[in-house]
PDB file of N, CA and C in Angstrom:
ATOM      1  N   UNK A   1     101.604  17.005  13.123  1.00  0.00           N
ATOM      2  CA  UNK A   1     102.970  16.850  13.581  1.00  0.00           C
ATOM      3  C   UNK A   1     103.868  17.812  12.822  1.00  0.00           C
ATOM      4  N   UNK A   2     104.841  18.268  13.508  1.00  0.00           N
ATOM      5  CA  UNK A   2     105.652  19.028  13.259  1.00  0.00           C
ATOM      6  C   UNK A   2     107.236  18.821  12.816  1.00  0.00           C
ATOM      7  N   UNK A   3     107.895  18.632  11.661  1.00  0.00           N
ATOM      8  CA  UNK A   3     109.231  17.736  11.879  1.00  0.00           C
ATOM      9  C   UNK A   3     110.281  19.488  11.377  1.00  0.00           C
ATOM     10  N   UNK A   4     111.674  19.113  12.058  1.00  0.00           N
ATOM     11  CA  UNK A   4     112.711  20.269  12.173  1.00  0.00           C
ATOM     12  C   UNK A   4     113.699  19.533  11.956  1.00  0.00           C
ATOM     13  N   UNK A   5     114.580  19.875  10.892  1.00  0.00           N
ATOM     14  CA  UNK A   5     115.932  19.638  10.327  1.00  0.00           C
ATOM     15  C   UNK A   5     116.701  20.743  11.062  1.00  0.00           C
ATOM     16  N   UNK A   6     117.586  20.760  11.935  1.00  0.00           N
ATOM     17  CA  UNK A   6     118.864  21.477  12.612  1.00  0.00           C
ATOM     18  C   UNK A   6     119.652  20.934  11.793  1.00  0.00           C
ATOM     19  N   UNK A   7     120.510  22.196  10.531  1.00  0.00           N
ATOM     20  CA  UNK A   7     122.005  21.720   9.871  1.00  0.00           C
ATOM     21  C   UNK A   7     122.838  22.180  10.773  1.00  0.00           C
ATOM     22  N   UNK A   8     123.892  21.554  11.022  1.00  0.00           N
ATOM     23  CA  UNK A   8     124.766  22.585  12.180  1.00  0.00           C
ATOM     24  C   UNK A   8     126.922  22.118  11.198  1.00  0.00           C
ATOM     25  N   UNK A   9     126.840  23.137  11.023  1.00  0.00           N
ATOM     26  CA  UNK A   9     128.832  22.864  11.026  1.00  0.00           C
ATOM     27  C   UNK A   9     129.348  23.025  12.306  1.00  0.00           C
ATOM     28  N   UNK A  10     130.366  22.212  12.616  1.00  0.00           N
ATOM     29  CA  UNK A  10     130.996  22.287  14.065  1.00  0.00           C
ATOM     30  C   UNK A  10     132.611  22.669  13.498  1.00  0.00           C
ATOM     31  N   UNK A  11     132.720  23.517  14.110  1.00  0.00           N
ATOM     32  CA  UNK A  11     134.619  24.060  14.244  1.00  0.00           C
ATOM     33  C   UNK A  11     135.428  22.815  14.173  1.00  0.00           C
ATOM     34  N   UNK A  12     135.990  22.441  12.956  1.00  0.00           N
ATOM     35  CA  UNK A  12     137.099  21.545  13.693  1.00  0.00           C
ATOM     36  C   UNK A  12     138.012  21.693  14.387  1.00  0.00           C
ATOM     37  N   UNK A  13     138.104  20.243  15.219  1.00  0.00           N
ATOM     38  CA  UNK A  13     138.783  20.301  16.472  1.00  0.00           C
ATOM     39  C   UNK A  13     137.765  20.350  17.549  1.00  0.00           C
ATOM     40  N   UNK A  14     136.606  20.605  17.448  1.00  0.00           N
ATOM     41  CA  UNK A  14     135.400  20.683  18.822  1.00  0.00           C
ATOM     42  C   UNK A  14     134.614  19.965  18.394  1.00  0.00           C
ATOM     43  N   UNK A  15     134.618  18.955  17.094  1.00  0.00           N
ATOM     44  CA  UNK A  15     133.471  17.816  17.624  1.00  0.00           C
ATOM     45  C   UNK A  15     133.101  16.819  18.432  1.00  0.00           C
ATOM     46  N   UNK A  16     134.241  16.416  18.958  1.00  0.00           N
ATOM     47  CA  UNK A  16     133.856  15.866  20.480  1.00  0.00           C
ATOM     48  C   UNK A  16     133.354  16.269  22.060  1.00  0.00           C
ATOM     49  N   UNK A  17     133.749  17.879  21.969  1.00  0.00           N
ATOM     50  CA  UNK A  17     132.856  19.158  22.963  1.00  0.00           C
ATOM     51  C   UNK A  17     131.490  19.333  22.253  1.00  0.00           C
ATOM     52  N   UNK A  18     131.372  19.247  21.013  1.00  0.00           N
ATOM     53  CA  UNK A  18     130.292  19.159  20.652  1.00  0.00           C
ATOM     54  C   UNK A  18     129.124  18.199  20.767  1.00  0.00           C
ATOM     55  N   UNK A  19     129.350  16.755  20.400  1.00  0.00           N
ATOM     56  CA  UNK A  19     128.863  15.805  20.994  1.00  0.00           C
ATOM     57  C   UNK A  19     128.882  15.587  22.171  1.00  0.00           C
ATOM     58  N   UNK A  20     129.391  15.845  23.299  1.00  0.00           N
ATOM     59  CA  UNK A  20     128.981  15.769  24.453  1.00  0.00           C
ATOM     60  C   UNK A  20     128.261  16.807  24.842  1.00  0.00           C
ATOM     61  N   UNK A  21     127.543  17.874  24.738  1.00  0.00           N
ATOM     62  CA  UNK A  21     127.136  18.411  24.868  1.00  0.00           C
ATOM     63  C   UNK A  21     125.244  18.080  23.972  1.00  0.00           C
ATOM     64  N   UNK A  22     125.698  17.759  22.644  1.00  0.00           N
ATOM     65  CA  UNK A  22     124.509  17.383  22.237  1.00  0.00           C
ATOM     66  C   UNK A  22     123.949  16.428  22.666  1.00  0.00           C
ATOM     67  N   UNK A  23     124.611  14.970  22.869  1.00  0.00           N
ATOM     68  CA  UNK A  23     124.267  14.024  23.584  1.00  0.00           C
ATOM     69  C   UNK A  23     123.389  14.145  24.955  1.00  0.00           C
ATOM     70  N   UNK A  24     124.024  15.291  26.170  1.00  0.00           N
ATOM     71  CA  UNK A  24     123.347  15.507  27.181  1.00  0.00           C
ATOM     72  C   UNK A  24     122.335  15.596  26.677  1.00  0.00           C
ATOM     73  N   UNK A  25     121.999  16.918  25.814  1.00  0.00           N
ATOM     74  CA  UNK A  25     120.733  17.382  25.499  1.00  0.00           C
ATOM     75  C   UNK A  25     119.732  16.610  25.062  1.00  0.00           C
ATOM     76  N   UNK A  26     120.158  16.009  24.291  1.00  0.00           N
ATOM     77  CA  UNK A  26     119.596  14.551  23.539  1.00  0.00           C
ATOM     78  C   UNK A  26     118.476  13.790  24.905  1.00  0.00           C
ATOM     79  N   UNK A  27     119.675  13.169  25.639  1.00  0.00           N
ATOM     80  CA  UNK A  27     118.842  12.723  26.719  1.00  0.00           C
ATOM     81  C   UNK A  27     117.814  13.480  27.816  1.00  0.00           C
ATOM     82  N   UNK A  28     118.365  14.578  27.486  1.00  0.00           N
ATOM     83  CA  UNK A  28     117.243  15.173  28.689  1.00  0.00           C
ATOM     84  C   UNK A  28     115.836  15.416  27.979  1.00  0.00           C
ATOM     85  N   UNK A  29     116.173  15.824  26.973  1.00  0.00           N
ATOM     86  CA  UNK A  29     114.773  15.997  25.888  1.00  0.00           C
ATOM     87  C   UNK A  29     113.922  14.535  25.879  1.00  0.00           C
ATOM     88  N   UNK A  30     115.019  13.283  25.529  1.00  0.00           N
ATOM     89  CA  UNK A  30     114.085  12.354  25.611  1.00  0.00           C
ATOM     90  C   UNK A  30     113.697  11.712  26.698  1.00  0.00           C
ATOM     91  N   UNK A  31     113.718  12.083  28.164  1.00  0.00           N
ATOM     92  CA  UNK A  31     113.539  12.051  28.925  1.00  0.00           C
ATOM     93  C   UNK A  31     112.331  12.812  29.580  1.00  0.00           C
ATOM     94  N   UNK A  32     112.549  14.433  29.387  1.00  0.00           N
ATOM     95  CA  UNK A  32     111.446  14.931  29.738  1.00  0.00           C
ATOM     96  C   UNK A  32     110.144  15.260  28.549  1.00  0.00           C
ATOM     97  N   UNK A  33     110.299  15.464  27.467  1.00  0.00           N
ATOM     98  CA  UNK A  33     109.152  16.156  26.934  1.00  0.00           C
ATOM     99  C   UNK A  33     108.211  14.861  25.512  1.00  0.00           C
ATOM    100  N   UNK A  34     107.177  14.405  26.701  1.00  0.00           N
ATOM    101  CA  UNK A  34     106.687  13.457  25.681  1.00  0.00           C
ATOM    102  C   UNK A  34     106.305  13.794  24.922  1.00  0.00           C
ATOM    103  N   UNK A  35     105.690  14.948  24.171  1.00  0.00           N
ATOM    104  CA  UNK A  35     105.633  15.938  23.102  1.00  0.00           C
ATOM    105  C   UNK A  35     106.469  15.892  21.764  1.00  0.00           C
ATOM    106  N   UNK A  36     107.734  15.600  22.349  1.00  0.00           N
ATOM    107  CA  UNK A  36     108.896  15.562  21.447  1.00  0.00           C
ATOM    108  C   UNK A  36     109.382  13.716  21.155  1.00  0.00           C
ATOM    109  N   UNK A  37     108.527  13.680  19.545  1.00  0.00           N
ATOM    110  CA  UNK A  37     108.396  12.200  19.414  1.00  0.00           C
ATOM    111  C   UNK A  37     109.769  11.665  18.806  1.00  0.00           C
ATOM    112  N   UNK A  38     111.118  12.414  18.245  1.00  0.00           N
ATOM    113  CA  UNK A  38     111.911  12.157  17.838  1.00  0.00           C
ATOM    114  C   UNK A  38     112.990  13.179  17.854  1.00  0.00           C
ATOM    115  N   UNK A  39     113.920  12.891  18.654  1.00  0.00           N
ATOM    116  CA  UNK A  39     115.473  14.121  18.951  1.00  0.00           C
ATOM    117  C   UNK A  39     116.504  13.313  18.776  1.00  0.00           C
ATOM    118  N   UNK A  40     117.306  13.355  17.575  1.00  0.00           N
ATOM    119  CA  UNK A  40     118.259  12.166  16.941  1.00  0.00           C
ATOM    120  C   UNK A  40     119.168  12.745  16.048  1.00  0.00           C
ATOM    121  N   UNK A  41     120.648  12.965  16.789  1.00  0.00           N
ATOM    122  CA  UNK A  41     121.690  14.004  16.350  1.00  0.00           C
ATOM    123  C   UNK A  41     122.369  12.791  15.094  1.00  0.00           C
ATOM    124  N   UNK A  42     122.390  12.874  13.698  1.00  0.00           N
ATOM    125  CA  UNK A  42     123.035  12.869  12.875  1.00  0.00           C
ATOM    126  C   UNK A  42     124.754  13.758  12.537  1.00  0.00           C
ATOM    127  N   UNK A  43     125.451  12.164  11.894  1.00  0.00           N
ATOM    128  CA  UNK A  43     126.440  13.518  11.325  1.00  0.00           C
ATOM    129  C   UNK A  43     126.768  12.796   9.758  1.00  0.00           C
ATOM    130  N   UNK A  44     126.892  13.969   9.190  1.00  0.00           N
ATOM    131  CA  UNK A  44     126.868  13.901   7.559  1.00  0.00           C
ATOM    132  C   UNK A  44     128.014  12.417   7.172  1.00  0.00           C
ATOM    133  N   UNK A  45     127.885  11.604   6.157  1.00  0.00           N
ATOM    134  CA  UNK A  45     129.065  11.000   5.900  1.00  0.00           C
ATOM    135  C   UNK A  45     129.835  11.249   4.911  1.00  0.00           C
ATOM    136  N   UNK A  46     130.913  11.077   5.639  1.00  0.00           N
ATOM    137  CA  UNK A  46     132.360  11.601   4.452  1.00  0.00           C
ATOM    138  C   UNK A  46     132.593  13.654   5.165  1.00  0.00           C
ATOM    139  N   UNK A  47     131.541  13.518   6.261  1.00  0.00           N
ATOM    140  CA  UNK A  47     131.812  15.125   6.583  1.00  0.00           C
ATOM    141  C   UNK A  47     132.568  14.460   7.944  1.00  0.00           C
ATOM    142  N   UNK A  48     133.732  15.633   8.526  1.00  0.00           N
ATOM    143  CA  UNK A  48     133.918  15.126   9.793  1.00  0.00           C
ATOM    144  C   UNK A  48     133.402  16.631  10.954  1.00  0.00           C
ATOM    145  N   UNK A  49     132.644  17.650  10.221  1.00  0.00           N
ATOM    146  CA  UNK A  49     131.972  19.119  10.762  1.00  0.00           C
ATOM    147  C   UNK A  49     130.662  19.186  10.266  1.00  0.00           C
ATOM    148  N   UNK A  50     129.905  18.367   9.877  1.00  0.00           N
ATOM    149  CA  UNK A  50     128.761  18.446   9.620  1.00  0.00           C
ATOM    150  C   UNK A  50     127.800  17.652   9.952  1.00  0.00           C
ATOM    151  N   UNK A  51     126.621  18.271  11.010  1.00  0.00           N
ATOM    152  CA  UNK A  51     125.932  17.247  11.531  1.00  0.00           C
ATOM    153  C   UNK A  51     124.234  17.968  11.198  1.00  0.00           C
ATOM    154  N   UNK A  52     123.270  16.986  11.833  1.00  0.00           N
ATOM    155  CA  UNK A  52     121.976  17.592  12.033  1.00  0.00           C
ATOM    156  C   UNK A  52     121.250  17.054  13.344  1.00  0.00           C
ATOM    157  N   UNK A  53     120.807  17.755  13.887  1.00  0.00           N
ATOM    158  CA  UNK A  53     119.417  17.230  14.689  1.00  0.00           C
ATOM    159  C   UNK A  53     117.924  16.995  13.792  1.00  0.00           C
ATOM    160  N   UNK A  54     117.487  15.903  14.372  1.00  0.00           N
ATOM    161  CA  UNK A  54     116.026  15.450  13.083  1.00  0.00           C
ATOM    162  C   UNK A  54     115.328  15.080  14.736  1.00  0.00           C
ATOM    163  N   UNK A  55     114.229  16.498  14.214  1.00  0.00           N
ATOM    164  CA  UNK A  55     113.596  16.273  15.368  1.00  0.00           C
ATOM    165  C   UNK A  55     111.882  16.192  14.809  1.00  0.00           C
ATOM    166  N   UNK A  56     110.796  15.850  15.777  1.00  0.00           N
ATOM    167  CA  UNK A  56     109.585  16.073  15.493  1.00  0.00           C
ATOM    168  C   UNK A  56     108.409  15.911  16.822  1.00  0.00           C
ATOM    169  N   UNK A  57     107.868  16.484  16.656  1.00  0.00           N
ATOM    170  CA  UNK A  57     106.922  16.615  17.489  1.00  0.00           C
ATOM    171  C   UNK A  57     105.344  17.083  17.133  1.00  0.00           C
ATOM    172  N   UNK A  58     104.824  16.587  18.129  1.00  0.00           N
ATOM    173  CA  UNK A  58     103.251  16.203  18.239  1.00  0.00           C
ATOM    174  C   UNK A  58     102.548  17.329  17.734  1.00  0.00           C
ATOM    175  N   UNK A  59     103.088  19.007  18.396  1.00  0.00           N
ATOM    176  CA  UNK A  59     102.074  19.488  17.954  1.00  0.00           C
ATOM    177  C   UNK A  59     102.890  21.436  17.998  1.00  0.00           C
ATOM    178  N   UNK A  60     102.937  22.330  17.549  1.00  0.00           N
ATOM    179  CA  UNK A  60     103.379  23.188  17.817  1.00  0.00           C
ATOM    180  C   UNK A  60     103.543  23.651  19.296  1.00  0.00           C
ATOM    181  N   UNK A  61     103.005  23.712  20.137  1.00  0.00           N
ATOM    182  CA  UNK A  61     103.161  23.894  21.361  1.00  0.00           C
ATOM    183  C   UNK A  61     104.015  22.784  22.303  1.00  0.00           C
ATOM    184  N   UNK A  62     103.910  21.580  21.440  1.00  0.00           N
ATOM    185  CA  UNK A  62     105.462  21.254  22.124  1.00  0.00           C
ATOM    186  C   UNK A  62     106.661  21.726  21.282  1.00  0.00           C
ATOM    187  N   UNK A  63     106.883  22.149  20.408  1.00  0.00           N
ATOM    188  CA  UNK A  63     107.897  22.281  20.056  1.00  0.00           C
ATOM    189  C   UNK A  63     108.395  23.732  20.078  1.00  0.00           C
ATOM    190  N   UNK A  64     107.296  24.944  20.644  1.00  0.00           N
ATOM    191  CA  UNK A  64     107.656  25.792  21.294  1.00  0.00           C
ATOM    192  C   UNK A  64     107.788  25.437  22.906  1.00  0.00           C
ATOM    193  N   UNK A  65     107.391  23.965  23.273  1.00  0.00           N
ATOM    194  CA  UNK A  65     108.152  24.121  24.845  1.00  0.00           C
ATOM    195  C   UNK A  65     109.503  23.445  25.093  1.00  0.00           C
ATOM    196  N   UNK A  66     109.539  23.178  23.808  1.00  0.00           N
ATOM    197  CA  UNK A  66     111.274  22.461  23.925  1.00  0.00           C
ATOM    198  C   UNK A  66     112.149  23.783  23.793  1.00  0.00           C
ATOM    199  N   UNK A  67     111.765  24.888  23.249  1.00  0.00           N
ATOM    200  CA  UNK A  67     112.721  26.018  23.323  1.00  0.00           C
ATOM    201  C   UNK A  67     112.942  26.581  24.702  1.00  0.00           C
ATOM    202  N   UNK A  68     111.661  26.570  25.183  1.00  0.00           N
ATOM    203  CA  UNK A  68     111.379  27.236  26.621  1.00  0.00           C
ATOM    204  C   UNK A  68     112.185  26.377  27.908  1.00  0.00           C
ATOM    205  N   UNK A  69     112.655  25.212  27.429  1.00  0.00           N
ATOM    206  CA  UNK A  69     113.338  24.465  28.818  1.00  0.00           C
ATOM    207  C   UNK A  69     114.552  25.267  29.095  1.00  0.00           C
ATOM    208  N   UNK A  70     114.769  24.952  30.471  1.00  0.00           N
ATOM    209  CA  UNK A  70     116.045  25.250  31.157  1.00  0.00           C
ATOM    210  C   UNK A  70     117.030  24.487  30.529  1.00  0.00           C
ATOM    211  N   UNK A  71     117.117  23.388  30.098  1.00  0.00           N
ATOM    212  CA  UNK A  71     118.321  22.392  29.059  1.00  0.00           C
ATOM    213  C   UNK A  71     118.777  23.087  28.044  1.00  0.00           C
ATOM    214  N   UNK A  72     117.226  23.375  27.405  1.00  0.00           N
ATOM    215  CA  UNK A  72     117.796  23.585  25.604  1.00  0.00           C
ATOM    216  C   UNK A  72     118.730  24.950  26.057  1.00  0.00           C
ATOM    217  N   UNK A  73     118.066  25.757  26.656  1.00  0.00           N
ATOM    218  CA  UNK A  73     118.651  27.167  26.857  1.00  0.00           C
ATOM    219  C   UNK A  73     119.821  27.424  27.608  1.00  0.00           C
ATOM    220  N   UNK A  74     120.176  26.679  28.833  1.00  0.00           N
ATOM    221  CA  UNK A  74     121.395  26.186  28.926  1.00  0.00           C
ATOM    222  C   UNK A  74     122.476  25.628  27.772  1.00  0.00           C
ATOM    223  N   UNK A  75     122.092  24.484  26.990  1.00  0.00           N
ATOM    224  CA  UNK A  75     122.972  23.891  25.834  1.00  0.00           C
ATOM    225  C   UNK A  75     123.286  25.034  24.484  1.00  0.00           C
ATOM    226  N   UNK A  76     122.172  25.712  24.707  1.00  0.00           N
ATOM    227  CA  UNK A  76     122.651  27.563  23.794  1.00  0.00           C
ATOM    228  C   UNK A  76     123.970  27.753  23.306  1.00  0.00           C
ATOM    229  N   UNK A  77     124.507  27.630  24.978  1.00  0.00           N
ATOM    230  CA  UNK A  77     126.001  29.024  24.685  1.00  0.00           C
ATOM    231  C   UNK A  77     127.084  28.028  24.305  1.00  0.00           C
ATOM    232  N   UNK A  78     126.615  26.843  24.892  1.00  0.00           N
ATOM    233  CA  UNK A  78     128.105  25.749  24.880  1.00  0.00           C
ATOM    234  C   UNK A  78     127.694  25.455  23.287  1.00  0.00           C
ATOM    235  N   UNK A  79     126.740  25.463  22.711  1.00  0.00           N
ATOM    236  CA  UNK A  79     126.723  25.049  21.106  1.00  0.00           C
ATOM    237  C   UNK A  79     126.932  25.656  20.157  1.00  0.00           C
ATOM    238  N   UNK A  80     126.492  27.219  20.660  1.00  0.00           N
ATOM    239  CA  UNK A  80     127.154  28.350  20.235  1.00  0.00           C
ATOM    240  C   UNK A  80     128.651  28.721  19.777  1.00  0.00           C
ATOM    241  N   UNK A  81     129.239  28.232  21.164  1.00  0.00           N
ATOM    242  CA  UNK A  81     130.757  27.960  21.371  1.00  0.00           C
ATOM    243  C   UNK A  81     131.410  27.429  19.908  1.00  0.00           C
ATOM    244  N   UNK A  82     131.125  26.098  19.306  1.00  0.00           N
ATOM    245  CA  UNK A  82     131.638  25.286  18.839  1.00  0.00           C
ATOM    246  C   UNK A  82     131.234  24.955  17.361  1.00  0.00           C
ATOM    247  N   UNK A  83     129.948  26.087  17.078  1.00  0.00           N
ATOM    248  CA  UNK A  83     129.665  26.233  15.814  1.00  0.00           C
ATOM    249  C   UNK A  83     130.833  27.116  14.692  1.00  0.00           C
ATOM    250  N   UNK A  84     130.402  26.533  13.540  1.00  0.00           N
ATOM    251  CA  UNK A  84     131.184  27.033  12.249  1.00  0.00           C
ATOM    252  C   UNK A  84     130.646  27.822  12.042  1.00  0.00           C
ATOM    253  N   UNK A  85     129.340  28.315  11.949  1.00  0.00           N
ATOM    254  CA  UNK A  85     128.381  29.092  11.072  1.00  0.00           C
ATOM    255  C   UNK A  85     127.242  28.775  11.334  1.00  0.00           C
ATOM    256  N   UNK A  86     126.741  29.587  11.250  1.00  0.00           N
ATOM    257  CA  UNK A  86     124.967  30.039  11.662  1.00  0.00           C
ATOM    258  C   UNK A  86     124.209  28.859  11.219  1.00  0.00           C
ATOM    259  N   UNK A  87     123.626  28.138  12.374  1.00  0.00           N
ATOM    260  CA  UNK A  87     123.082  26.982  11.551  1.00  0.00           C
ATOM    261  C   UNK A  87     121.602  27.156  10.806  1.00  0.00           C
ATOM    262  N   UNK A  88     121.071  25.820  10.222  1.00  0.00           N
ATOM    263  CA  UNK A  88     120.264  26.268   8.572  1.00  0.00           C
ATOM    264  C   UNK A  88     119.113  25.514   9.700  1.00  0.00           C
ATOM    265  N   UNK A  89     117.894  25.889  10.275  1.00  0.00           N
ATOM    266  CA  UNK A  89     116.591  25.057  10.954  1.00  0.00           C
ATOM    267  C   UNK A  89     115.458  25.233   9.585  1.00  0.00           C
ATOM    268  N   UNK A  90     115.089  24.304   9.133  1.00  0.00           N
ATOM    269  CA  UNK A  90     113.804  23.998   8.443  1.00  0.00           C
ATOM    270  C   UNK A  90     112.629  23.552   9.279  1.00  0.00           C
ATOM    271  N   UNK A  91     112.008  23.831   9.120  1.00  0.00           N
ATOM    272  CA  UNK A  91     110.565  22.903   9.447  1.00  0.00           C
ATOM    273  C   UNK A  91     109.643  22.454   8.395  1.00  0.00           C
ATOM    274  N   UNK A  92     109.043  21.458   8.734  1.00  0.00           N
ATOM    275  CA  UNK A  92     108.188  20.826   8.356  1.00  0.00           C
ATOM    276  C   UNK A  92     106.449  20.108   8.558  1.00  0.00           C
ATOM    277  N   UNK A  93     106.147  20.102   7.872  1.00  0.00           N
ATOM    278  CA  UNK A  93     104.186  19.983   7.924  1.00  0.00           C
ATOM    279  C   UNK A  93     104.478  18.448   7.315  1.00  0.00           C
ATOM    280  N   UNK A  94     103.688  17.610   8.635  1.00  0.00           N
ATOM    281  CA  UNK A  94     103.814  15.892   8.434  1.00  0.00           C
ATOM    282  C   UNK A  94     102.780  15.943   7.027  1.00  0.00           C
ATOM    283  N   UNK A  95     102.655  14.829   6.266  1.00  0.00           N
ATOM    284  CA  UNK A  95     102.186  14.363   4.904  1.00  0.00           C
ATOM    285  C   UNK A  95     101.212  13.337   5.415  1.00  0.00           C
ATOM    286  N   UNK A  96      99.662  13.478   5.464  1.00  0.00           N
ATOM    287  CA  UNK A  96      99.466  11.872   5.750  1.00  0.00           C
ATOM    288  C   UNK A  96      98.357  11.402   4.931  1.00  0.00           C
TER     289      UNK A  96
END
């Protein structure tokens, strides 16, 4: 399994264009790609521009087909839009 920390700063003033937008995404991911065992938008506390996506999945090839959807790549430009700064993606190798 594969786990991905998305840090993201959002512009203040656009975190609510922001969350609606992540939210869609949210659902369509957990909707279509059973691959993708966890897509769960966090936001920092005591931050009111700082959030994360905590995602994970089954196996590298789903989590190169969550890039490849028409959603994620659509949700691109509108997230693009409303970012502070280049966001920070980690990955991770499950422990078992």
């Amino acid at each position: 399994m594969i786990g991905v920390v998305a840090k993201l700063k959002i512009q203040d003033g656009k975190q609510a264009e922001f969350e609606s937008v992540a939210k869609d995404l949210m659902a369509k991911v957990k909707a279509n790609e059973p691959g993708c065992l966890t897509y769960q938008l966090y936001k920092a506390r005591g931050s009111s521009t700082d959030y994360i996506f905590m995602e994970q999945y089954a196996s590298a090839d789903d989590l190169k087909a969550h890039g490849q959807t028409d959603y994620f790549k659509a949700a691109g430009p509108k997230l693009g839009a409303v970012l502070g700064g280049a966001p920070v993606i980690e990955y991770f190798d499950i422990v078992e």
